[in-house]
PDB file of N, CA and C in Angstrom:
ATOM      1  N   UNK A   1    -128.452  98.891-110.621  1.00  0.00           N
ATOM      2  CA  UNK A   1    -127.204  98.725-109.925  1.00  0.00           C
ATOM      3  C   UNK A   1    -126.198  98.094-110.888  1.00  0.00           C
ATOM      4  N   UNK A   2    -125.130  98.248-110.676  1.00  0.00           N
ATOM      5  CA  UNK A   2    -123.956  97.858-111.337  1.00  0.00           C
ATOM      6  C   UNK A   2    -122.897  97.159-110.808  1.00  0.00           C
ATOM      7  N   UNK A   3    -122.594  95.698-111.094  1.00  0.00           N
ATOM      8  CA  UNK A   3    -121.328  95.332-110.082  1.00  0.00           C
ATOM      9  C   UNK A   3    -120.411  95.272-111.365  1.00  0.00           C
ATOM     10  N   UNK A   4    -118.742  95.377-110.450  1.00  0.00           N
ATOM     11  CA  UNK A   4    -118.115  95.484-111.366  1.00  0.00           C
ATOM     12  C   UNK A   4    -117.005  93.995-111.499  1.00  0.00           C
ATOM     13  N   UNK A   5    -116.164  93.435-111.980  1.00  0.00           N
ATOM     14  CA  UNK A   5    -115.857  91.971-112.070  1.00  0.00           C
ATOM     15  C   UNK A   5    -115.218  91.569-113.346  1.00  0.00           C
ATOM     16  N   UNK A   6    -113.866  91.197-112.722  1.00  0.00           N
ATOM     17  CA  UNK A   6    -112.847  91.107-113.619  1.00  0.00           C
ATOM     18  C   UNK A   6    -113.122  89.595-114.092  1.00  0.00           C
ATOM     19  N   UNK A   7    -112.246  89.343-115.115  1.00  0.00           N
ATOM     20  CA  UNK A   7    -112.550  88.417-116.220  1.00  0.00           C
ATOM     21  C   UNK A   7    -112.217  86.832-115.393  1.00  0.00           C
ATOM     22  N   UNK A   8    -111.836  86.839-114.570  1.00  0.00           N
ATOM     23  CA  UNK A   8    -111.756  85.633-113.765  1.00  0.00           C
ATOM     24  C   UNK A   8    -112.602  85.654-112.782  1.00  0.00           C
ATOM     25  N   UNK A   9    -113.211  86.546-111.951  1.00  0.00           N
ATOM     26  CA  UNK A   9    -113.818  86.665-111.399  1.00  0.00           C
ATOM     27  C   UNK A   9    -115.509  85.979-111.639  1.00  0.00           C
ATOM     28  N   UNK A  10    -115.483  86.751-113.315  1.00  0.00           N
ATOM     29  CA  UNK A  10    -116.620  86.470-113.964  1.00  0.00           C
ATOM     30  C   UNK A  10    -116.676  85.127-114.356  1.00  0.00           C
ATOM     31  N   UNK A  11    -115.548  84.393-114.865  1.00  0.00           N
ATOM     32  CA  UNK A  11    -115.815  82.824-115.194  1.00  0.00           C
ATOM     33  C   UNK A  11    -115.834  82.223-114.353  1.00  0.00           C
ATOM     34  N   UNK A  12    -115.560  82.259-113.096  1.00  0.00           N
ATOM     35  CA  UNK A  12    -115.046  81.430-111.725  1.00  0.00           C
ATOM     36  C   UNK A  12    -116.910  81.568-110.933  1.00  0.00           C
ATOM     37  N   UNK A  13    -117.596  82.459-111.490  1.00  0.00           N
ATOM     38  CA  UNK A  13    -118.571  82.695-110.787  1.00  0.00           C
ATOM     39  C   UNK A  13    -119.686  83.656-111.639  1.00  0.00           C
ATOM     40  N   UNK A  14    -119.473  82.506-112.904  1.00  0.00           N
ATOM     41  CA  UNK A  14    -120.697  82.835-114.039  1.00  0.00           C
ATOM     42  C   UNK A  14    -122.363  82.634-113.861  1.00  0.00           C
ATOM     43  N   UNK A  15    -122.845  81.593-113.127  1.00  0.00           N
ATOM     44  CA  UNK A  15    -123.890  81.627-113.278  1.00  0.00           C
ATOM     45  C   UNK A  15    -124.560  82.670-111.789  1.00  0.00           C
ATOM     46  N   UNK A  16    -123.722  83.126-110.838  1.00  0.00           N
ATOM     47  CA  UNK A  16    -124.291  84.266-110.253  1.00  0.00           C
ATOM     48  C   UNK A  16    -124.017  85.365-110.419  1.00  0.00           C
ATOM     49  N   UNK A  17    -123.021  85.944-111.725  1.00  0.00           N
ATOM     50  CA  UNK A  17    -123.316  87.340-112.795  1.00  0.00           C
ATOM     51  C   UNK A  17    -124.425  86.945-113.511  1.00  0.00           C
ATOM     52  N   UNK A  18    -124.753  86.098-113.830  1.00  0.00           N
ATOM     53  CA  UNK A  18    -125.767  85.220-115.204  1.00  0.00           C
ATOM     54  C   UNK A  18    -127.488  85.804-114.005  1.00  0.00           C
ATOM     55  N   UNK A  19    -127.170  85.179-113.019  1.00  0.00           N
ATOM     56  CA  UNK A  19    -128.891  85.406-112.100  1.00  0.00           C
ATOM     57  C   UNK A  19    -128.895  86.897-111.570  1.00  0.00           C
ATOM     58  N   UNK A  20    -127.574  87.939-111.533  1.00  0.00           N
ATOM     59  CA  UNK A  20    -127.692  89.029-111.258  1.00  0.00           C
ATOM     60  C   UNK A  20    -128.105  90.004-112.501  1.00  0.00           C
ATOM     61  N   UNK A  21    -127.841  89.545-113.066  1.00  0.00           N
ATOM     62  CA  UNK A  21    -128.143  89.908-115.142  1.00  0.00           C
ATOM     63  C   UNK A  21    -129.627  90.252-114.783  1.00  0.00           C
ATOM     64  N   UNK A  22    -130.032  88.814-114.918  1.00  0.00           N
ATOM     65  CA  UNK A  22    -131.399  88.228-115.201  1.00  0.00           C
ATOM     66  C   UNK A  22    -132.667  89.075-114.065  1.00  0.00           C
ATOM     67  N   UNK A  23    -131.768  89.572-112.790  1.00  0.00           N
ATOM     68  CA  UNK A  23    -132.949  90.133-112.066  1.00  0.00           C
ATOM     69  C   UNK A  23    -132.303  91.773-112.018  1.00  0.00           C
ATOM     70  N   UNK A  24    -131.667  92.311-113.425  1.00  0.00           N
ATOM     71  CA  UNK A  24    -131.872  93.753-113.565  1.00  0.00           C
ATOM     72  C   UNK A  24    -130.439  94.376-113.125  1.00  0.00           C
ATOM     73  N   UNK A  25    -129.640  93.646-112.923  1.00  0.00           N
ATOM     74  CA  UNK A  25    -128.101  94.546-112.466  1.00  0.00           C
ATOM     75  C   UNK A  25    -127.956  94.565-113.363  1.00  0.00           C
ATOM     76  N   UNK A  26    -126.745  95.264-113.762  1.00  0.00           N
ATOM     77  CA  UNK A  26    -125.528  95.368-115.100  1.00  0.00           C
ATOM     78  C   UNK A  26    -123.868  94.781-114.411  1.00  0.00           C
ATOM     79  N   UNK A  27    -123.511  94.158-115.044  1.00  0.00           N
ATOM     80  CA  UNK A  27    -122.287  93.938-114.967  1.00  0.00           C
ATOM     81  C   UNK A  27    -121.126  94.335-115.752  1.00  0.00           C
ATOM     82  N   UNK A  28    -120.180  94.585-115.161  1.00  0.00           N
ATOM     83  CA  UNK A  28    -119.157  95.629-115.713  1.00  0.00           C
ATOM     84  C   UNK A  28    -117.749  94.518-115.702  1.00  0.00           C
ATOM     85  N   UNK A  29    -117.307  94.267-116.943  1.00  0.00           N
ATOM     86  CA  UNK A  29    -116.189  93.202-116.876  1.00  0.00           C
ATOM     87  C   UNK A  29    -114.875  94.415-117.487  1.00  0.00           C
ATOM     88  N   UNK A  30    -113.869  94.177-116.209  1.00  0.00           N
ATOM     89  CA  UNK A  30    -112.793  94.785-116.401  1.00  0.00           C
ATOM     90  C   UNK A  30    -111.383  94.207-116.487  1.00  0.00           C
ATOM     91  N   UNK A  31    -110.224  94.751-117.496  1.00  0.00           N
ATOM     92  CA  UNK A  31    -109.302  94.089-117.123  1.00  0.00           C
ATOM     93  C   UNK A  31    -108.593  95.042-116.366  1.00  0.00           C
ATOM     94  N   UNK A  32    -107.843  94.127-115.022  1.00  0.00           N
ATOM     95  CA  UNK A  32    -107.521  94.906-113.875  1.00  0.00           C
ATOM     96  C   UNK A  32    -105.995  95.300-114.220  1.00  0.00           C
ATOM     97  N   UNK A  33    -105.175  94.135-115.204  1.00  0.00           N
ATOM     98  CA  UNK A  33    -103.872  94.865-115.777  1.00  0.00           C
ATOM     99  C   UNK A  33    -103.873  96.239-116.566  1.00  0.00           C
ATOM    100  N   UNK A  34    -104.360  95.916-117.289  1.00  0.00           N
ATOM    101  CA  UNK A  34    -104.723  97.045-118.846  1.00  0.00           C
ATOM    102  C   UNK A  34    -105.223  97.984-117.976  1.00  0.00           C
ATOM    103  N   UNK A  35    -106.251  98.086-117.167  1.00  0.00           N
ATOM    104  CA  UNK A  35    -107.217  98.535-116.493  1.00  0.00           C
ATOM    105  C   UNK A  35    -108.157  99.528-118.024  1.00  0.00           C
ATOM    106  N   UNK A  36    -108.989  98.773-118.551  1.00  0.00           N
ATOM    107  CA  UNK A  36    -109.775  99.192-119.228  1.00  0.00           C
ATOM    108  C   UNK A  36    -111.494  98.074-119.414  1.00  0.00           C
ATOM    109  N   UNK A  37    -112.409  98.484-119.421  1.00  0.00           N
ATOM    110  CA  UNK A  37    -113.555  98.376-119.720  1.00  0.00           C
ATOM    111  C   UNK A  37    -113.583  97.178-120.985  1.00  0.00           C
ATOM    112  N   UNK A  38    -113.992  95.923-120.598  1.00  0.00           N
ATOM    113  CA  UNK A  38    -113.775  95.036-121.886  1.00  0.00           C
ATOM    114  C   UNK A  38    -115.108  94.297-122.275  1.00  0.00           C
ATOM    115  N   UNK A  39    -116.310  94.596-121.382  1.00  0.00           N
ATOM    116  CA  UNK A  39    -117.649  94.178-121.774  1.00  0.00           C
ATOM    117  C   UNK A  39    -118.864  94.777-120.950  1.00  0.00           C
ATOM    118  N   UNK A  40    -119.981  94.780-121.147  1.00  0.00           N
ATOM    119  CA  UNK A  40    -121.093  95.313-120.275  1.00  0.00           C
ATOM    120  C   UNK A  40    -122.420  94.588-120.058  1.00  0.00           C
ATOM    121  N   UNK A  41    -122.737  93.733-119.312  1.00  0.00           N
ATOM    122  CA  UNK A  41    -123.560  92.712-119.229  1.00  0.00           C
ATOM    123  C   UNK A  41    -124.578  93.475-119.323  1.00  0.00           C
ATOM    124  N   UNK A  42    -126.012  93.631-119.446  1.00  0.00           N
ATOM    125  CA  UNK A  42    -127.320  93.913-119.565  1.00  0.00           C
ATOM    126  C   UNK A  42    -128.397  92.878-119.917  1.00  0.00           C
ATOM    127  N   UNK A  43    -129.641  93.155-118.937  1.00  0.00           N
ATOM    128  CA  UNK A  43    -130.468  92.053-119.530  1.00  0.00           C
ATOM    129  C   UNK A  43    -131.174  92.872-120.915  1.00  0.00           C
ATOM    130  N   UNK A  44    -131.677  92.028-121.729  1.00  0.00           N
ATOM    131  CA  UNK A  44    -132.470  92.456-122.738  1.00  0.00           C
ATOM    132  C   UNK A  44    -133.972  92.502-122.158  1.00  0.00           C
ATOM    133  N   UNK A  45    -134.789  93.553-122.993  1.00  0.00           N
ATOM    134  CA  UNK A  45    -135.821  93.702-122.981  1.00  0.00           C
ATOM    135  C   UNK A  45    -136.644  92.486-123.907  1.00  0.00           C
ATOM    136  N   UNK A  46    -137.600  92.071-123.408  1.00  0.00           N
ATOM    137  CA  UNK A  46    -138.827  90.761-124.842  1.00  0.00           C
ATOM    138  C   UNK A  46    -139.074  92.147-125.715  1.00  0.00           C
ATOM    139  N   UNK A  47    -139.569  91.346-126.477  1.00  0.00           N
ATOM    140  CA  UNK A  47    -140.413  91.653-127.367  1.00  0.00           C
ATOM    141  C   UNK A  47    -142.073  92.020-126.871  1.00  0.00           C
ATOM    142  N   UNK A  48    -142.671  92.894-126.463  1.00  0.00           N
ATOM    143  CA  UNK A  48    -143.861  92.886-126.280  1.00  0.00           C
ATOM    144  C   UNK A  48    -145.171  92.931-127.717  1.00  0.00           C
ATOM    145  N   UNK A  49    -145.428  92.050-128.227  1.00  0.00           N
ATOM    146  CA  UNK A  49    -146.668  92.425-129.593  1.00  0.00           C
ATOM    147  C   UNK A  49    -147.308  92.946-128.961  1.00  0.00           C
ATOM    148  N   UNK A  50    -148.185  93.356-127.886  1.00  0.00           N
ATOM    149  CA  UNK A  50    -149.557  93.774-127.527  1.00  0.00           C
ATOM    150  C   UNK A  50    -149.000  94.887-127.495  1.00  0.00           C
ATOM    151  N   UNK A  51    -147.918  95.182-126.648  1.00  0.00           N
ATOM    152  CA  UNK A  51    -147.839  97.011-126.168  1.00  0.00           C
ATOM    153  C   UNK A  51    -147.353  97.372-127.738  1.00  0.00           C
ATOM    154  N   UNK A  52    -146.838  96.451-128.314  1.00  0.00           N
ATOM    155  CA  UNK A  52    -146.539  97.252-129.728  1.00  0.00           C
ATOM    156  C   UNK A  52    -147.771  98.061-130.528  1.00  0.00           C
ATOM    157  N   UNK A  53    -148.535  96.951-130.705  1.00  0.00           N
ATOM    158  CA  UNK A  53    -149.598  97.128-131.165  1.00  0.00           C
ATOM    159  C   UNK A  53    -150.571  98.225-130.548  1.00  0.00           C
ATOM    160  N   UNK A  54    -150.303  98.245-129.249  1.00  0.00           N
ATOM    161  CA  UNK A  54    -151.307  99.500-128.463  1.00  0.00           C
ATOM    162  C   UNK A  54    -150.650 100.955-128.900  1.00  0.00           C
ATOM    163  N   UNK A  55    -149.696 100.762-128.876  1.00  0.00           N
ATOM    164  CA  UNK A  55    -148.839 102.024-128.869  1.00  0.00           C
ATOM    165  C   UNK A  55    -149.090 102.328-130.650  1.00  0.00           C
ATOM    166  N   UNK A  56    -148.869 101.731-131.754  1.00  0.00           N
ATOM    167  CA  UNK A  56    -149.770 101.689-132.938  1.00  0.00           C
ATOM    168  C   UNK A  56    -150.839 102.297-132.589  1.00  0.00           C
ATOM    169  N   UNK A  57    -151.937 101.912-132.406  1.00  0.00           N
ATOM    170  CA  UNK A  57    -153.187 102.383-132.417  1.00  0.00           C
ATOM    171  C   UNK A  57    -152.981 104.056-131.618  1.00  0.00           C
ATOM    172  N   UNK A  58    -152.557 104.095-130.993  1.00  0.00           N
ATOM    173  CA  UNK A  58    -152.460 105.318-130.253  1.00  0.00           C
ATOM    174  C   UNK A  58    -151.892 106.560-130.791  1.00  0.00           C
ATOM    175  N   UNK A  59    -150.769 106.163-131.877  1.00  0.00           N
ATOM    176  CA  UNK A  59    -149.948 107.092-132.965  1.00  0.00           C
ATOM    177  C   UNK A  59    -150.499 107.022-134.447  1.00  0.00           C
ATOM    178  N   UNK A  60    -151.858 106.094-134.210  1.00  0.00           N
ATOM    179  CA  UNK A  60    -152.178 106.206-135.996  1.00  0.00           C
ATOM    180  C   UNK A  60    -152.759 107.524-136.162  1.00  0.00           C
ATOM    181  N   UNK A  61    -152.454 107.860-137.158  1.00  0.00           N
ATOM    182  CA  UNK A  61    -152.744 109.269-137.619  1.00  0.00           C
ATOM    183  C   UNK A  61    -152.174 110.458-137.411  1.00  0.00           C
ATOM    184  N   UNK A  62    -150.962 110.169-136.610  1.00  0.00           N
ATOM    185  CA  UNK A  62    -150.527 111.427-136.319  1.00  0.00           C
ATOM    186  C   UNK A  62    -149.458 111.866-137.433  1.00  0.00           C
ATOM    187  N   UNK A  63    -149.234 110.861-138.349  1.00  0.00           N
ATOM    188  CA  UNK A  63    -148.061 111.255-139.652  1.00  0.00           C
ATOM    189  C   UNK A  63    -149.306 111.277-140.645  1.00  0.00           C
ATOM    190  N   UNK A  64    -149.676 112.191-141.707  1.00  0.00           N
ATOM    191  CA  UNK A  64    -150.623 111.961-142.321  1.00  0.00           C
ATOM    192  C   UNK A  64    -149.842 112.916-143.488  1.00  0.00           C
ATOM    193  N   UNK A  65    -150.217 112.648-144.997  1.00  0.00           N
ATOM    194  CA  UNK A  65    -149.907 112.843-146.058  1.00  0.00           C
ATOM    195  C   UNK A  65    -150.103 114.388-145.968  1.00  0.00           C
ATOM    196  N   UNK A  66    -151.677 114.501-145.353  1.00  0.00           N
ATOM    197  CA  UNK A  66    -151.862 116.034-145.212  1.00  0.00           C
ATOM    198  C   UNK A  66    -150.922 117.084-144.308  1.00  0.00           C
ATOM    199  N   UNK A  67    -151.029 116.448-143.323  1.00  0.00           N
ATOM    200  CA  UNK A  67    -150.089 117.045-142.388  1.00  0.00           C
ATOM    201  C   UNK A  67    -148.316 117.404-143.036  1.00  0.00           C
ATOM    202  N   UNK A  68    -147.883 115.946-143.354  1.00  0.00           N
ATOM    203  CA  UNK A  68    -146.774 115.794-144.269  1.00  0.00           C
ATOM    204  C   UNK A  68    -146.512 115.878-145.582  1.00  0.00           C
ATOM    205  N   UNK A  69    -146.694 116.686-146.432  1.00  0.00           N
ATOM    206  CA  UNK A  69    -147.039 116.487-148.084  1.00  0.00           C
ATOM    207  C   UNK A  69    -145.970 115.764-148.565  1.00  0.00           C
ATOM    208  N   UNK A  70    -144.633 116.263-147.851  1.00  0.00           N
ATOM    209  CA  UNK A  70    -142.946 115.557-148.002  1.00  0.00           C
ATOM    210  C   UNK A  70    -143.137 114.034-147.868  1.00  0.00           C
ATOM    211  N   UNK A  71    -144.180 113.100-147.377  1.00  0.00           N
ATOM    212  CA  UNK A  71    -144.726 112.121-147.579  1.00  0.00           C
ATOM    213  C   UNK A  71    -145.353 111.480-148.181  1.00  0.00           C
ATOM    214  N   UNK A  72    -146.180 112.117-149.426  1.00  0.00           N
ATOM    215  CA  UNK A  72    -147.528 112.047-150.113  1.00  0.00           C
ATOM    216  C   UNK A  72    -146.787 110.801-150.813  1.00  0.00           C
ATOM    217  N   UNK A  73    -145.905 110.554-151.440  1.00  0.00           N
ATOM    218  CA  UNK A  73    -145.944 109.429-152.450  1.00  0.00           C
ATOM    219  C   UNK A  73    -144.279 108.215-151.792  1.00  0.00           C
ATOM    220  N   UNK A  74    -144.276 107.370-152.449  1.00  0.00           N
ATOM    221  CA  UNK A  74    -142.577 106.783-152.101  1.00  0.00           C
ATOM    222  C   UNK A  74    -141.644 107.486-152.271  1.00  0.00           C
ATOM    223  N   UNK A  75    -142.021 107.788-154.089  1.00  0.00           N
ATOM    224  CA  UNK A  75    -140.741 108.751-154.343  1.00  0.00           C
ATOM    225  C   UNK A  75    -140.487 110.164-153.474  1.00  0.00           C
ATOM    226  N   UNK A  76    -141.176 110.736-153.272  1.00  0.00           N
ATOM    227  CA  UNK A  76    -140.984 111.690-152.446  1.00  0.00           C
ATOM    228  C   UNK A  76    -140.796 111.418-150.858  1.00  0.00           C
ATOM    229  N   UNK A  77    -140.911 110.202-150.252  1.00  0.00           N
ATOM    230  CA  UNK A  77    -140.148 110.032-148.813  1.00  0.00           C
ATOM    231  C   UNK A  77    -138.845 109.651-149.452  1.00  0.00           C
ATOM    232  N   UNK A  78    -138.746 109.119-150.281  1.00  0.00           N
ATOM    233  CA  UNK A  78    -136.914 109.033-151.120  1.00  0.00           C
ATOM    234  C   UNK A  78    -136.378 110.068-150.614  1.00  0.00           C
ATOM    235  N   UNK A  79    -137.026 111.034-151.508  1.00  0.00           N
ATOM    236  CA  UNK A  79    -136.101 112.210-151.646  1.00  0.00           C
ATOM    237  C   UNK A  79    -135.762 113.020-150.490  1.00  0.00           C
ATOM    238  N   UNK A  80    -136.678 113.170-149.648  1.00  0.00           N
ATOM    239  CA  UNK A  80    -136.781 113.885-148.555  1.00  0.00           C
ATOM    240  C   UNK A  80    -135.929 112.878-147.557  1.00  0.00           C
ATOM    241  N   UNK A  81    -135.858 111.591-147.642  1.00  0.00           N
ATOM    242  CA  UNK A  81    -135.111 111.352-146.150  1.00  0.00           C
ATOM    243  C   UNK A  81    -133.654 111.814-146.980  1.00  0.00           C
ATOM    244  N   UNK A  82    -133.050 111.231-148.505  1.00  0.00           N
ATOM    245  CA  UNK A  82    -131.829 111.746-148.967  1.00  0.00           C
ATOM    246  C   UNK A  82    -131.641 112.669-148.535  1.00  0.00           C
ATOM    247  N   UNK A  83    -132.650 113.722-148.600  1.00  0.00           N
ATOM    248  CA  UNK A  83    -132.406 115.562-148.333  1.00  0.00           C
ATOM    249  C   UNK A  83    -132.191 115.438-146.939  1.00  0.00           C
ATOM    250  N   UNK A  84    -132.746 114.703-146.265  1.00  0.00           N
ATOM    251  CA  UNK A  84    -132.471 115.425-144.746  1.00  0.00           C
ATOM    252  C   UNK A  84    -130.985 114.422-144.043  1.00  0.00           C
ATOM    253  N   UNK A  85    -130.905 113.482-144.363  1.00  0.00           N
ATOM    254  CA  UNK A  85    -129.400 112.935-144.192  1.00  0.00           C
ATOM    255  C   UNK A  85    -128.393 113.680-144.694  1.00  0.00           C
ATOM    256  N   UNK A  86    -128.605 114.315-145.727  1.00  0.00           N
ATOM    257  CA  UNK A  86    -127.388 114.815-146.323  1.00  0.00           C
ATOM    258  C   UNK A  86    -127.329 116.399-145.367  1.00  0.00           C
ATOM    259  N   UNK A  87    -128.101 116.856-145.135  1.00  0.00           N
ATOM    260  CA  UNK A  87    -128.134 117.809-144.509  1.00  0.00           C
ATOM    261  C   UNK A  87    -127.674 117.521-142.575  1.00  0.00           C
ATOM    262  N   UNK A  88    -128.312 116.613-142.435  1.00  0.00           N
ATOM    263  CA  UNK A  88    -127.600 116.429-141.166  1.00  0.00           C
ATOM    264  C   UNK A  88    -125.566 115.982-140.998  1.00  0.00           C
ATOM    265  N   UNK A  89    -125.052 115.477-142.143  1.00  0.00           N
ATOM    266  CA  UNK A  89    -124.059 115.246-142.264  1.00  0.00           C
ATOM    267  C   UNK A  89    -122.980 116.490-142.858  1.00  0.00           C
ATOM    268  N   UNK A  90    -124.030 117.787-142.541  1.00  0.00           N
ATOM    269  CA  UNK A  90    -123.395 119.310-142.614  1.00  0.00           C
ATOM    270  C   UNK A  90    -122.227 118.957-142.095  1.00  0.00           C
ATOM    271  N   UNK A  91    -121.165 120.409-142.240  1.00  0.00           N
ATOM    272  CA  UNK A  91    -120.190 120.242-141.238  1.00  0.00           C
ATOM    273  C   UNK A  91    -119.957 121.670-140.771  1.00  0.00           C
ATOM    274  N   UNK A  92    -120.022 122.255-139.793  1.00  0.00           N
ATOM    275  CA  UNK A  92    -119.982 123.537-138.861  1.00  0.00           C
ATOM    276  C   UNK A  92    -118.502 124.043-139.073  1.00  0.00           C
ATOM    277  N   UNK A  93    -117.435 123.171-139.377  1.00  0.00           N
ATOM    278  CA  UNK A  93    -116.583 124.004-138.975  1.00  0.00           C
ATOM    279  C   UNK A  93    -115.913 124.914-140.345  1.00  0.00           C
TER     280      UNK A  93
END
Protein backbone atom coordinates (compact mmCIF):
# COMPACT_ATOMS: atom_id res chain seq x y z
CA UNK A 1 0.00 0.00 0.00
CA UNK A 2 0.98 3.47 -0.56
CA UNK A 3 -0.04 6.65 1.36
CA UNK A 4 0.57 9.74 -0.08
CA UNK A 5 1.72 13.07 2.26
CA UNK A 6 2.88 16.33 1.73
CA UNK A 7 5.98 17.72 3.32
CA UNK A 8 4.21 19.15 6.36
CA UNK A 9 2.07 16.66 6.71
CA UNK A 10 5.05 14.32 6.93
CA UNK A 11 7.00 16.37 9.66
CA UNK A 12 3.92 17.24 11.73
CA UNK A 13 3.34 13.42 11.87
CA UNK A 14 6.78 11.67 11.39
CA UNK A 15 6.93 8.99 13.63
CA UNK A 16 3.46 7.48 12.24
CA UNK A 17 4.92 7.62 8.40
CA UNK A 18 8.18 6.23 10.32
CA UNK A 19 5.74 2.95 11.97
CA UNK A 20 3.81 2.82 8.58
CA UNK A 21 7.36 2.46 6.75
CA UNK A 22 8.43 -0.06 9.20
CA UNK A 23 5.24 -2.42 8.84
CA UNK A 24 5.55 -2.45 4.79
CA UNK A 25 3.64 0.75 3.31
CA UNK A 26 5.47 3.14 1.04
CA UNK A 27 5.13 6.64 1.45
CA UNK A 28 4.85 9.10 -1.20
CA UNK A 29 6.04 12.79 -0.19
CA UNK A 30 4.58 15.43 -2.46
CA UNK A 31 4.82 19.01 -3.05
CA UNK A 32 1.21 20.13 -3.34
CA UNK A 33 2.37 23.74 -4.91
CA UNK A 34 4.89 22.51 -7.56
CA UNK A 35 2.72 19.47 -7.51
CA UNK A 36 5.61 17.09 -8.18
CA UNK A 37 6.96 13.84 -6.50
CA UNK A 38 9.91 14.92 -4.04
CA UNK A 39 10.71 11.54 -2.11
CA UNK A 40 9.61 7.80 -1.72
CA UNK A 41 9.72 6.23 1.67
CA UNK A 42 10.40 2.33 1.56
CA UNK A 43 11.41 -0.03 4.16
CA UNK A 44 14.71 -1.76 3.42
CA UNK A 45 15.23 -5.30 3.17
CA UNK A 46 18.28 -7.00 6.16
CA UNK A 47 20.74 -8.56 5.05
CA UNK A 48 20.01 -12.30 5.24
CA UNK A 49 23.77 -14.50 5.48
CA UNK A 50 21.98 -17.84 5.69
CA UNK A 51 19.56 -17.40 2.66
CA UNK A 52 22.66 -15.93 1.01
CA UNK A 53 24.60 -18.64 1.57
CA UNK A 54 21.74 -21.27 0.70
CA UNK A 55 21.04 -19.73 -2.42
CA UNK A 56 25.16 -20.13 -3.06
CA UNK A 57 25.10 -23.62 -2.56
CA UNK A 58 22.17 -24.09 -4.80
CA UNK A 59 23.85 -22.05 -7.94
CA UNK A 60 27.35 -23.59 -7.39
CA UNK A 61 28.22 -24.97 -10.50
CA UNK A 62 26.04 -23.71 -12.72
CA UNK A 63 28.81 -21.03 -14.25
CA UNK A 64 31.63 -23.43 -14.96
CA UNK A 65 34.83 -22.71 -17.07
CA UNK A 66 33.57 -25.66 -19.17
CA UNK A 67 30.31 -24.58 -19.76
CA UNK A 68 31.82 -20.88 -20.13
CA UNK A 69 35.32 -21.01 -21.82
CA UNK A 70 34.75 -16.86 -22.12
CA UNK A 71 35.54 -17.46 -18.35
CA UNK A 72 38.46 -19.84 -18.23
CA UNK A 73 41.06 -17.29 -17.00
CA UNK A 74 40.80 -13.29 -15.45
CA UNK A 75 42.11 -12.00 -18.43
CA UNK A 76 39.60 -13.36 -20.48
CA UNK A 77 36.42 -12.36 -18.13
CA UNK A 78 38.29 -8.78 -18.83
CA UNK A 79 37.84 -9.00 -22.11
CA UNK A 80 34.60 -10.47 -22.53
CA UNK A 81 32.65 -8.29 -19.98
CA UNK A 82 34.64 -5.07 -22.12
CA UNK A 83 33.18 -6.92 -25.24
CA UNK A 84 29.81 -7.26 -24.03
CA UNK A 85 29.37 -3.60 -22.48
CA UNK A 86 30.56 -2.13 -25.40
CA UNK A 87 28.21 -3.97 -27.38
CA UNK A 88 25.29 -3.32 -25.28
CA UNK A 89 26.00 0.50 -25.55
CA UNK A 90 25.18 -0.17 -29.54
CA UNK A 91 23.06 2.42 -30.90
CA UNK A 92 19.93 1.33 -33.26
CA UNK A 93 19.31 4.39 -34.69
Amino acid sequence: MTVTASVTQLRDNMSWYMDSVSKGTSVLVRDKRKNIEIAKIVSSQGYDKDAYQRTLKKVAGVFTAEKHPQWETKKAIGEWLENSRQQSERSFV
